[in-house]
Protein backbone atom coordinates (compact mmCIF):
# COMPACT_ATOMS: atom_id res chain seq x y z
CA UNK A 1 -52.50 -45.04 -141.64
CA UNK A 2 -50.19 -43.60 -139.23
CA UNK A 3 -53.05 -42.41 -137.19
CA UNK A 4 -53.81 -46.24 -136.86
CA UNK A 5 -50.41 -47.25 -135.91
CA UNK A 6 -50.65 -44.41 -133.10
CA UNK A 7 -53.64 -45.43 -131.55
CA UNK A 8 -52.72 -49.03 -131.62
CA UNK A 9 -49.66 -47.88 -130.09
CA UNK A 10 -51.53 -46.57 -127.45
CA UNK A 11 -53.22 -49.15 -126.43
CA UNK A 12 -50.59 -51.12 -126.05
CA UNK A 13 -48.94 -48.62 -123.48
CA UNK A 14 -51.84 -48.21 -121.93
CA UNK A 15 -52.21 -52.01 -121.03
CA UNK A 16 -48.48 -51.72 -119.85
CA UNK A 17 -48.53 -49.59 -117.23
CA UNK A 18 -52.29 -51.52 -116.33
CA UNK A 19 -49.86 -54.91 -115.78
CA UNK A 20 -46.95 -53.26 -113.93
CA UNK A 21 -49.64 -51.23 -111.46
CA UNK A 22 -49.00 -52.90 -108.06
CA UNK A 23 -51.93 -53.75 -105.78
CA UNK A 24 -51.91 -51.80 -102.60
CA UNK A 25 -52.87 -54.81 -99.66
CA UNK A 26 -54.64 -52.94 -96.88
CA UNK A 27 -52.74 -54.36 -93.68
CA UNK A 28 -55.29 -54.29 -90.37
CA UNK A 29 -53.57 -55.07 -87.27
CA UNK A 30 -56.19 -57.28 -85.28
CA UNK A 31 -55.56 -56.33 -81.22
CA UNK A 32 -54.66 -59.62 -79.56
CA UNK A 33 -57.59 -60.89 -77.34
CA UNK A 34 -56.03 -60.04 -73.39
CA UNK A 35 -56.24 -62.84 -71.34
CA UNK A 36 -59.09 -62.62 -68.50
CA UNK A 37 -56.99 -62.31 -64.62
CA UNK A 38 -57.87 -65.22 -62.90
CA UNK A 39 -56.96 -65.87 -59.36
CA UNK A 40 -58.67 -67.68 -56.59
CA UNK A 41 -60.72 -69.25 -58.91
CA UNK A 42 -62.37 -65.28 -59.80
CA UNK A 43 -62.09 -63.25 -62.67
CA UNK A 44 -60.61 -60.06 -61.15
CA UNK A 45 -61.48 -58.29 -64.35
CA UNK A 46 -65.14 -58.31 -63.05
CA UNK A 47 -64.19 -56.78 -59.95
CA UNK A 48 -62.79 -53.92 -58.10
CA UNK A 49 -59.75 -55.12 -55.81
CA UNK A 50 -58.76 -54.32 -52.79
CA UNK A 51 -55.64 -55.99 -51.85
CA UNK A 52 -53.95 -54.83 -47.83
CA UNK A 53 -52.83 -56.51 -45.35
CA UNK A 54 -54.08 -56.79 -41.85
CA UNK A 55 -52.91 -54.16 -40.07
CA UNK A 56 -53.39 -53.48 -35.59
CA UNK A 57 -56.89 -52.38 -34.83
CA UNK A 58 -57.91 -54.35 -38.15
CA UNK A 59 -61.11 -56.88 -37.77
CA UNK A 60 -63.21 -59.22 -40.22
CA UNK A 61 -65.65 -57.07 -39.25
CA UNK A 62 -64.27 -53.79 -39.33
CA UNK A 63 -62.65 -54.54 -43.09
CA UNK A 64 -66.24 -55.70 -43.90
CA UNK A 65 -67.63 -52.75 -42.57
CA UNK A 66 -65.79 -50.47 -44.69
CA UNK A 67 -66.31 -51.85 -47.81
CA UNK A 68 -70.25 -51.38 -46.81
CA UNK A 69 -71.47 -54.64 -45.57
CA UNK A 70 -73.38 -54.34 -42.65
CA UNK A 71 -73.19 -55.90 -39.25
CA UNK A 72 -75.94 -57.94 -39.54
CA UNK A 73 -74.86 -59.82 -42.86
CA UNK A 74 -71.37 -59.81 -40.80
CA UNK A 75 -72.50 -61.64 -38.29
CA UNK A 76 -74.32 -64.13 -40.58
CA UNK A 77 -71.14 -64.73 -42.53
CA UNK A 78 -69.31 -65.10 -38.70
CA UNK A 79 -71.46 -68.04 -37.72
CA UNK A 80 -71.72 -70.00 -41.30
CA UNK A 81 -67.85 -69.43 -41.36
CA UNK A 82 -66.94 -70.50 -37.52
CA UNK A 83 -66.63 -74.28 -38.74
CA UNK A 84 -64.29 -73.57 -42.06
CA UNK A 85 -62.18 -70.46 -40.63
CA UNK A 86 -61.97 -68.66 -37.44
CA UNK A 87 -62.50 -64.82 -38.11
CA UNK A 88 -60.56 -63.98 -34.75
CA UNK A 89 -57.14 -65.62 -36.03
CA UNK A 90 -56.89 -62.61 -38.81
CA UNK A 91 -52.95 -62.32 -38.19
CA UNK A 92 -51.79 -59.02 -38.13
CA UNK A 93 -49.21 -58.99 -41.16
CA UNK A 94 -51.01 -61.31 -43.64
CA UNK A 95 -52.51 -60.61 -47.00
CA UNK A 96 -56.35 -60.34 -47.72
CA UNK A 97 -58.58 -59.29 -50.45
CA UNK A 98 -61.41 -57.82 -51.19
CA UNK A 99 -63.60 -58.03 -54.53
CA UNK A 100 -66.23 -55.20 -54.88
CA UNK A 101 -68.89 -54.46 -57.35
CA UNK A 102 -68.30 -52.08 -60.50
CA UNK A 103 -70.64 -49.93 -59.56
CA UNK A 104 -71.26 -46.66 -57.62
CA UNK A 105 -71.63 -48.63 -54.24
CA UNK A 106 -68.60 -50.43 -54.67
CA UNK A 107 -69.86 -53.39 -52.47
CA UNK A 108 -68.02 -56.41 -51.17
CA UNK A 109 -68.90 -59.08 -52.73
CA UNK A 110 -65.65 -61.29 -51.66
CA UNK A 111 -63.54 -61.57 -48.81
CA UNK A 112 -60.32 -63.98 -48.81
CA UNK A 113 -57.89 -64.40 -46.62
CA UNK A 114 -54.12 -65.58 -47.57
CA UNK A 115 -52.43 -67.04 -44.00
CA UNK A 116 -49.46 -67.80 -46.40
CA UNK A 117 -48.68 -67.90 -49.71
CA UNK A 118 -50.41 -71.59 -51.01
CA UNK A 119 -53.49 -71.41 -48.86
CA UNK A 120 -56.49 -69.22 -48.70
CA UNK A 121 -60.16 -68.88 -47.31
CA UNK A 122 -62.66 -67.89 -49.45
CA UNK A 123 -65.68 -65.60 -48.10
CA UNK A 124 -68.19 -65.52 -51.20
CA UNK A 125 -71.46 -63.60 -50.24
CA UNK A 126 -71.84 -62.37 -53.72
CA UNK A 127 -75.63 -64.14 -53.60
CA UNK A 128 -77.43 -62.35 -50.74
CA UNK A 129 -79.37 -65.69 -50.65
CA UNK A 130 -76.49 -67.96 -50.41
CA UNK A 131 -72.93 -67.59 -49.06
CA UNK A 132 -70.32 -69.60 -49.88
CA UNK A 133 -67.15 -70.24 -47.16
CA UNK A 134 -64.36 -72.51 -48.42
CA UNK A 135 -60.66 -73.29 -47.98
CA UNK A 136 -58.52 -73.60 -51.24
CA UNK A 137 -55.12 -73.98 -52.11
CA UNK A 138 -53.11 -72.01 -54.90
CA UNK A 139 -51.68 -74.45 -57.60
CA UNK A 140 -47.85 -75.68 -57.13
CA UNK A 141 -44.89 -76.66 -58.45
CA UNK A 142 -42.35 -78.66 -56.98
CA UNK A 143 -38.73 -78.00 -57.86
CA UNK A 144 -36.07 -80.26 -57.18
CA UNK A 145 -32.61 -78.53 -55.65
CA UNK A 146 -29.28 -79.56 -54.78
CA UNK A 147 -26.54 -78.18 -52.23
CA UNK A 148 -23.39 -78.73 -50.03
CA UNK A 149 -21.17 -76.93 -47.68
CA UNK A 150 -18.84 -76.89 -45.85
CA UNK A 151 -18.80 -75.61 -41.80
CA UNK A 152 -16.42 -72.87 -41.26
CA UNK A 153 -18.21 -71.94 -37.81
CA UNK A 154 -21.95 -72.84 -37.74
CA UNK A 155 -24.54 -74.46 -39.78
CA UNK A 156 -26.63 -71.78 -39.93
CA UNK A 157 -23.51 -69.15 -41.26
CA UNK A 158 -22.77 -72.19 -43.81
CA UNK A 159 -26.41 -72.49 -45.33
CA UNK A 160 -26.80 -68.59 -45.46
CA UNK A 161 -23.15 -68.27 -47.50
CA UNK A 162 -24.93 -70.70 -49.86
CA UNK A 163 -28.04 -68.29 -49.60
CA UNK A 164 -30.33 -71.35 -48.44
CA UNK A 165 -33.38 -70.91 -46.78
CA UNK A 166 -33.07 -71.02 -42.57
CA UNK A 167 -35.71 -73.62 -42.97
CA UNK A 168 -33.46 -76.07 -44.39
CA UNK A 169 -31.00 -75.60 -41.32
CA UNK A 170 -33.87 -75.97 -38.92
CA UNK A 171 -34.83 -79.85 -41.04
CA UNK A 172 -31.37 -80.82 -41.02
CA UNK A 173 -31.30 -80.15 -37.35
CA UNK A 174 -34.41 -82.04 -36.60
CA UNK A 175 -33.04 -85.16 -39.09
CA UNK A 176 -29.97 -85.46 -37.39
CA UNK A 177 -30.87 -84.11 -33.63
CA UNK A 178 -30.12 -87.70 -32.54
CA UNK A 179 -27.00 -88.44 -34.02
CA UNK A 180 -25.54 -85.26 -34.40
CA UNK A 181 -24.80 -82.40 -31.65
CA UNK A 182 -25.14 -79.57 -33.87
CA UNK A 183 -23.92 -76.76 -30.53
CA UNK A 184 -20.54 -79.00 -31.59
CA UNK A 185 -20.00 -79.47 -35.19
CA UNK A 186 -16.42 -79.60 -36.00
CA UNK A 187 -14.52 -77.01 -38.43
CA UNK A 188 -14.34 -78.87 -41.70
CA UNK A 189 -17.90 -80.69 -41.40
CA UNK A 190 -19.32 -81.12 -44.44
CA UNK A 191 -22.82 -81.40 -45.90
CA UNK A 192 -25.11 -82.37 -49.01
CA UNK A 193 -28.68 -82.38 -49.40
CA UNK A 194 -31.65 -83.08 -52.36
CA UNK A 195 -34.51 -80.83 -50.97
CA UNK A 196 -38.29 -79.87 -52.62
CA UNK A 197 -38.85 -76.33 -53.20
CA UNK A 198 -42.20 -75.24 -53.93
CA UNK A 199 -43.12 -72.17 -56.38
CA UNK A 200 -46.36 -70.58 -57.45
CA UNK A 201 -47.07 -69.36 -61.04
CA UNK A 202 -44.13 -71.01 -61.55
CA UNK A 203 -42.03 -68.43 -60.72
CA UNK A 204 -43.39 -66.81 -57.20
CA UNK A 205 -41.32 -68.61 -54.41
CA UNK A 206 -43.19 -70.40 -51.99
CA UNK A 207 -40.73 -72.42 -49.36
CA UNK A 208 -39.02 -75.74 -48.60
CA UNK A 209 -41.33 -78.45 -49.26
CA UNK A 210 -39.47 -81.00 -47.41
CA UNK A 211 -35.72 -82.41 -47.30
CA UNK A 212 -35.13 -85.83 -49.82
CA UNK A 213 -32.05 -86.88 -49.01
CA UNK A 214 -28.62 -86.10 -47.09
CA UNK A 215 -25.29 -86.55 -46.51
CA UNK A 216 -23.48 -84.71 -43.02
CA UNK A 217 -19.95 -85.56 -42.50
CA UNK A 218 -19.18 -85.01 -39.00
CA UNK A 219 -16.06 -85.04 -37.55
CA UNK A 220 -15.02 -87.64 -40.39
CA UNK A 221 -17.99 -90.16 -40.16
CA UNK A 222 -20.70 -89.45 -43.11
CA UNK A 223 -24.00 -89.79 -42.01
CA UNK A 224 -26.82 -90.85 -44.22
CA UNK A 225 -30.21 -89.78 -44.47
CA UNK A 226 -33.44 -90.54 -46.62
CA UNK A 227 -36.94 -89.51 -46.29
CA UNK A 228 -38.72 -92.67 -46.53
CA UNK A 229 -42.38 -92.80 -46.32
CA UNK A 230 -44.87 -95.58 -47.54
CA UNK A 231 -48.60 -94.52 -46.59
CA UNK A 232 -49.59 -97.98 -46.71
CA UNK A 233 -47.83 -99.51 -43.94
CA UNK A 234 -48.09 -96.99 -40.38
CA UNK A 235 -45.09 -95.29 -38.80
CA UNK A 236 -43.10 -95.98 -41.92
CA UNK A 237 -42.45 -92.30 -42.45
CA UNK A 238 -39.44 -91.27 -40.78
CA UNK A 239 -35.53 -90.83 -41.91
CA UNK A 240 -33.70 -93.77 -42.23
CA UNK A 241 -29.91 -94.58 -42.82
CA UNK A 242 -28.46 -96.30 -45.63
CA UNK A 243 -29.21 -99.78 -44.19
CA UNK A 244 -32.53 -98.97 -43.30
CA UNK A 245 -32.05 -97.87 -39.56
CA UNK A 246 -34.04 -95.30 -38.03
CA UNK A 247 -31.75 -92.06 -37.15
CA UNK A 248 -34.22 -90.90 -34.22
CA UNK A 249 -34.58 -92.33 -30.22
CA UNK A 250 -37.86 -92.68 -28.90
CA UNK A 251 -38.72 -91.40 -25.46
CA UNK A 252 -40.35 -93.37 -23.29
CA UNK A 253 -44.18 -92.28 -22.68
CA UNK A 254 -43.91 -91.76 -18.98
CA UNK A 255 -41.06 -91.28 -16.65
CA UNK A 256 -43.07 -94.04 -13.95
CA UNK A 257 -43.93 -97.67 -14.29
CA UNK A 258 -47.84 -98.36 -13.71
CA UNK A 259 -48.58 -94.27 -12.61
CA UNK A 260 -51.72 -92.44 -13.51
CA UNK A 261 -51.47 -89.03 -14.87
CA UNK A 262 -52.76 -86.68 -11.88
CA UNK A 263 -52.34 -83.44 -13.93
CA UNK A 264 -51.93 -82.24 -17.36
CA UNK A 265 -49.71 -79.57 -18.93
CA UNK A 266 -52.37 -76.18 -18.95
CA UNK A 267 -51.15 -72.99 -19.38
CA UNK A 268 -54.34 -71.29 -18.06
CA UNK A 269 -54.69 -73.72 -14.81
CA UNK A 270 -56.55 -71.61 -11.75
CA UNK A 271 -55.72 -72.34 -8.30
CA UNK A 272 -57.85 -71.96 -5.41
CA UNK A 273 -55.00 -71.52 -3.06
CA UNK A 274 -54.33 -68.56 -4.70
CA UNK A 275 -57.38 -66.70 -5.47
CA UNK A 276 -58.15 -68.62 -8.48
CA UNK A 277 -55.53 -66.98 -10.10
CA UNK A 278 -54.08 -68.30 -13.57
CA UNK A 279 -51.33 -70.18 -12.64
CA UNK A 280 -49.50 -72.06 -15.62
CA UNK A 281 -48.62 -75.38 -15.09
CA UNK A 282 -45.85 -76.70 -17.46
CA UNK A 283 -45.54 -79.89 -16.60
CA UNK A 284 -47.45 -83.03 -16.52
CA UNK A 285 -47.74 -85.11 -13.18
CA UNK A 286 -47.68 -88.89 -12.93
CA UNK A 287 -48.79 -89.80 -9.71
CA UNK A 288 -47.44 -92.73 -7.92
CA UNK A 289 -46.52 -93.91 -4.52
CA UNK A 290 -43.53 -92.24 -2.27
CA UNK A 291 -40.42 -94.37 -3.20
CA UNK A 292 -41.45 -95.59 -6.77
CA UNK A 293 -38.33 -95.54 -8.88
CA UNK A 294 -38.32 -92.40 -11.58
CA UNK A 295 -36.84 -93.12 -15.38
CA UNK A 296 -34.60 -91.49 -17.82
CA UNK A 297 -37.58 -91.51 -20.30
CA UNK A 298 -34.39 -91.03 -22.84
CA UNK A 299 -30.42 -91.54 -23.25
CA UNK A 300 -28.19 -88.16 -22.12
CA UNK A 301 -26.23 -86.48 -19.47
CA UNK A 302 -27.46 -85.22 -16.54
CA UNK A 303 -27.29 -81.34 -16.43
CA UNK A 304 -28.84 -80.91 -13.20
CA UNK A 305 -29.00 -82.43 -10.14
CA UNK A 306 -30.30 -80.12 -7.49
CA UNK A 307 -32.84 -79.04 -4.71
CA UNK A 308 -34.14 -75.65 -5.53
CA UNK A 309 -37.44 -73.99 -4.01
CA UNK A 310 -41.02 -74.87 -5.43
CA UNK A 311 -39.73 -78.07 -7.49
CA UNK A 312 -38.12 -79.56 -4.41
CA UNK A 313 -35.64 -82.38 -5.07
CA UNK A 314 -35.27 -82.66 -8.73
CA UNK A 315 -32.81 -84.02 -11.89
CA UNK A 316 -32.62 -81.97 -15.46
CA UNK A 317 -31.19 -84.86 -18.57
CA UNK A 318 -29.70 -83.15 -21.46
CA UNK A 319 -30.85 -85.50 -24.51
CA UNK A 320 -29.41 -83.65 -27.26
CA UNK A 321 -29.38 -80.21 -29.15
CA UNK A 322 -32.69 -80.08 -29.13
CA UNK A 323 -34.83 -81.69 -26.53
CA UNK A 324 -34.01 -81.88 -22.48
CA UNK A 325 -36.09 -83.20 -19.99
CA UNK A 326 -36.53 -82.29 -15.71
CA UNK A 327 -38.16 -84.22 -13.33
CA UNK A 328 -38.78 -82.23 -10.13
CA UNK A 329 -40.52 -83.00 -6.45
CA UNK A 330 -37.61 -86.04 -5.91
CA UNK A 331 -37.60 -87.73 -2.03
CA UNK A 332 -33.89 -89.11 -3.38
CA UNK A 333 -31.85 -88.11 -6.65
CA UNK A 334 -30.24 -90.96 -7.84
CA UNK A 335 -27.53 -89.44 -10.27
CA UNK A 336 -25.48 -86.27 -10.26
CA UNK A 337 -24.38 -83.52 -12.57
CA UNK A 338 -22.32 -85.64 -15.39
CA UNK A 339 -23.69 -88.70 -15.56
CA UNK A 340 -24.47 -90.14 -18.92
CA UNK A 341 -27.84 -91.96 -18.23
CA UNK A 342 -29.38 -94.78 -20.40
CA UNK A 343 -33.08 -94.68 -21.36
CA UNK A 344 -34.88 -96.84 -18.49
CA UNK A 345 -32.27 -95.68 -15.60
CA UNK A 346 -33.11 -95.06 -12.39
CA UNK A 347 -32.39 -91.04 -11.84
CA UNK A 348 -34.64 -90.89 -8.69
CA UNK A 349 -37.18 -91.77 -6.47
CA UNK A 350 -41.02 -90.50 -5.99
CA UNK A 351 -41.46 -88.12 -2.99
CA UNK A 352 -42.91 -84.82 -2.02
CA UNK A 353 -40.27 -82.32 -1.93
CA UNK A 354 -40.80 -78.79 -3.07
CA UNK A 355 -44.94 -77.58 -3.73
CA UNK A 356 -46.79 -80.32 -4.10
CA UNK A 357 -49.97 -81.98 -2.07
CA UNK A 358 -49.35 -85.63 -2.91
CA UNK A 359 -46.45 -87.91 -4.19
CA UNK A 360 -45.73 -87.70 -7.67
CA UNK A 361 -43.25 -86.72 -10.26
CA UNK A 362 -43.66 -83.14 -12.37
CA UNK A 363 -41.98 -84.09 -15.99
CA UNK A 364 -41.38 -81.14 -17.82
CA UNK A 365 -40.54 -81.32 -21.00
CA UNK A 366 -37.82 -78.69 -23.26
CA UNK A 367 -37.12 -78.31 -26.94
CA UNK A 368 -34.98 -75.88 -28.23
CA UNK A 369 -35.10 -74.42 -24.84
CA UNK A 370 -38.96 -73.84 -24.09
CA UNK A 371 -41.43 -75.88 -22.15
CA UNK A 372 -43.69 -77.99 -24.08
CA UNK A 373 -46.22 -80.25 -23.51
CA UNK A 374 -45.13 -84.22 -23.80
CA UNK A 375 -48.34 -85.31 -24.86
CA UNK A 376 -48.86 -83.27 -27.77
CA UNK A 377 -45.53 -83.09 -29.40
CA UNK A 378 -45.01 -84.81 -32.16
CA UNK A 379 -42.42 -87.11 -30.47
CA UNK A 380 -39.63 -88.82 -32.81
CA UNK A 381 -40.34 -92.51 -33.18
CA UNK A 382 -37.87 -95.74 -33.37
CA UNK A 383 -39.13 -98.13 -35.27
CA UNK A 384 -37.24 -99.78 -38.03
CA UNK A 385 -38.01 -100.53 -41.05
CA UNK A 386 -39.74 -103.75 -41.41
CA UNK A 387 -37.85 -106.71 -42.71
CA UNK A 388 -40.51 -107.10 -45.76
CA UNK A 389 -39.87 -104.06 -46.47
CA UNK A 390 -36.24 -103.40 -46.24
CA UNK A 391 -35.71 -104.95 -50.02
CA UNK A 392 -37.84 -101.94 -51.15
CA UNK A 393 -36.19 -99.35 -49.20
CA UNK A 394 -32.78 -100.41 -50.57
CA UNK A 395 -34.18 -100.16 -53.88
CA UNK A 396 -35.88 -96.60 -53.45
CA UNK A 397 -32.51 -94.95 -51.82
CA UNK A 398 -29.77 -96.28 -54.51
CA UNK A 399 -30.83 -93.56 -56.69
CA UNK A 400 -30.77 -91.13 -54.06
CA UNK A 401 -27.54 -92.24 -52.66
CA UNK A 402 -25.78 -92.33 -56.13
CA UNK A 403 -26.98 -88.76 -56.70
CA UNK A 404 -25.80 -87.36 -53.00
CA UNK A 405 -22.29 -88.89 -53.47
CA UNK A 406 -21.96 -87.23 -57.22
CA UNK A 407 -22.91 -84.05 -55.60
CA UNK A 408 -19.50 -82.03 -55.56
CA UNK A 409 -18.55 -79.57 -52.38
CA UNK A 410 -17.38 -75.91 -53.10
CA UNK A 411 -14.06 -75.84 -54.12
CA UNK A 412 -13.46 -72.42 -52.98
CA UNK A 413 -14.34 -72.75 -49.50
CA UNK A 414 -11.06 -72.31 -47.15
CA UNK A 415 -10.66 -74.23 -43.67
């Protein structure tokens, strides 16, 4: 009997410890899948990259050459590219890349070309049969930012203090270049502005996109701004002022009444006369008879009133910061050094003073202190905003306007 009991007893026990075993879970850690490197619309994973920048010495064809393409399939890709991208403007400084096959030859395959950080040019010769040349643009987001300042000495020292980019300085300039002299701000001028920045990735800087909005107090008079544009309606697309007036002058699109031009702005003009020699000419010549009254093609103050060698006779109009204009080859100067002119003034008078071999009057044209040419600057424009339209604009700038006066200035600035 007690031999029973025992080997009940046993059991028992033994289907104890069976109920308190624990299961052992086996625990496999599954590797997350990595994510495939995509960039230029290529999956660098399948490639070898070469990433440089173009260095002096460096060529399309000499990069292409290296990475063992030869000159005949260079060529090729040369004259299928010439009407997307120009191989010759490779800019020493900039980034390019260079995709090569995973294999002992390690062979180009793809050639792109960053000019700046957005844009690219894609050379995709992959195929032997079939290349493939195209522009593209990296993806981007817009950021909207907010600043102010206050002028201690320049605009420039006051937008680096608030570590903004020198391109904002260079807008603001531009925006106000008719209203404002910015070679005389005042100590204590004051500025806000909503401006676009642009980033990559979102995170990689890219640049200013554009200025929204702005406020500059000068010399105790606040000056509006707002970057108005409607696509539908042309030259709507300007800065305006908060009751819709345009903040830029227009110059007038030749200096004569009823002339002809006789001779463009060309930097690589020849001359007989002297040996056919490059001879830049940086003005443009409206011909016209001796006598014919010359204009102030915009308001300023005469700088320069003069006779001085090759340019004869001639009168030099300060317009603002920015832009200047000279008139040269004069029979009679009309103003003097001082004068504050009117757009549509008589400053002189058509003659042959100085070089020339007929009567007419060389314009030359100045911004930011270098010769341009007239006809191919992007000139700024005066017209208004339409009355229909005026309602809207009013509407579209409240917002704006509401945000730039809640913008506060630094406090800790000191005058």
């Amino acid at each position: 009997m007690k031999n029973i009991v025992f080997v009940l007893l046993a059991i028992i026990g033994l289907f104890s410890c069976k109920k308190e075993e624990k299961k052992e879970v086996l625990s496999i850690e599954i590797p997350e899948k990595v994510k495939p490197k995509i960039e230029f619309g290529f999956n660098l994973d399948n490639y070898i990259v070469d990433s440089d920048t173009v260095r002096s010495g460096d060529s399309f064809g000499k990069i292409l050459f290296e990475s063992h393409i030869g000159y005949g399939k260079i060529e090729e890709l040369v004259k299928e590219g010439k009407d997307t991208f120009d191989v010759k403007r490779l800019q020493i400084g900039k980034k390019y890349t260079v995709l090569k096959s995973k294999d002992s030859l390690e062979r180009a395959q793809v050639f792109i070309y960053q000019p700046n950080k957005i844009e690219y040019t894609v050379f995709d010769f992959s195929n032997d049969s079939i290349s493939k040349i195209y522009n593209g643009k990296k993806p981007v987001k817009l950021v909207e930012k907010e600043a102010s300042g206050v002028i201690t000495s320049s605009l420039s020292e006051a937008m680096d203090k608030a570590g903004l980019n020198v391109y904002i300085s260079h807008e603001l300039a531009d925006i106000y270049a008719w209203s404002i002299d910015f070679f005389r701000l005042q100590k204590g001028d004051k500025y806000k502005i909503i401006y676009t920045e642009k980033y990559i990735n979102d995170s990689i800087y890219a640049g200013v996109k554009d200025v929204k909005a702005a406020i500059f107090e000068h010399n105790g008079t606040p000056f509006y701004a707002f970057d108005y544009k409607n696509d539908t309606i042309p030259g709507i697309m300007d800065y305006y002022d908060e009751e819709g007036k345009t903040l830029r002058s227009q110059f007038l699109k030749a200096p004569v009444k009823f002339s002809r031009i006789s001779s463009r702005y060309n930097l690589k003009r020849r001359i007989a006369y002297y040996g056919n020699r490059v001879r830049p000419h940086r003005g443009t010549d409206f011909a016209a008879p001796i006598g014919t009254p010359i204009l102030a093609t915009a308001s300023g103050t005469v700088t320069e009133s003069t006779r001085r060698g090759g340019n004869g006779k001639y009168v030099k109009i300060r317009h603002n910061s920015t832009y200047s204009t000279q008139y040269l080859h004069m029979s009679r100067r009309a103003v003097k050094v001082g004068d504050v002119v009117k757009q549509g003034d008589v400053i002189g008078y058509i003659g042959m003073t100085g070089n020339t071999g007929g009567p007419h009057v060389c314009y030359r044209f100045w911004k930011n202190g270098r010769q341009v040419d007239p006809l191919r600057e992007k000139l700024p424009a005066a017209k208004p905003i339409k009355e229909e339209l005026k309602a809207e604009y009013l509407s579209y700038i409240q917002p704006l306007k509401e945000q730039l006066d809640n913008i506060q200035y630094p406090q800790d600035t000191t005058l």
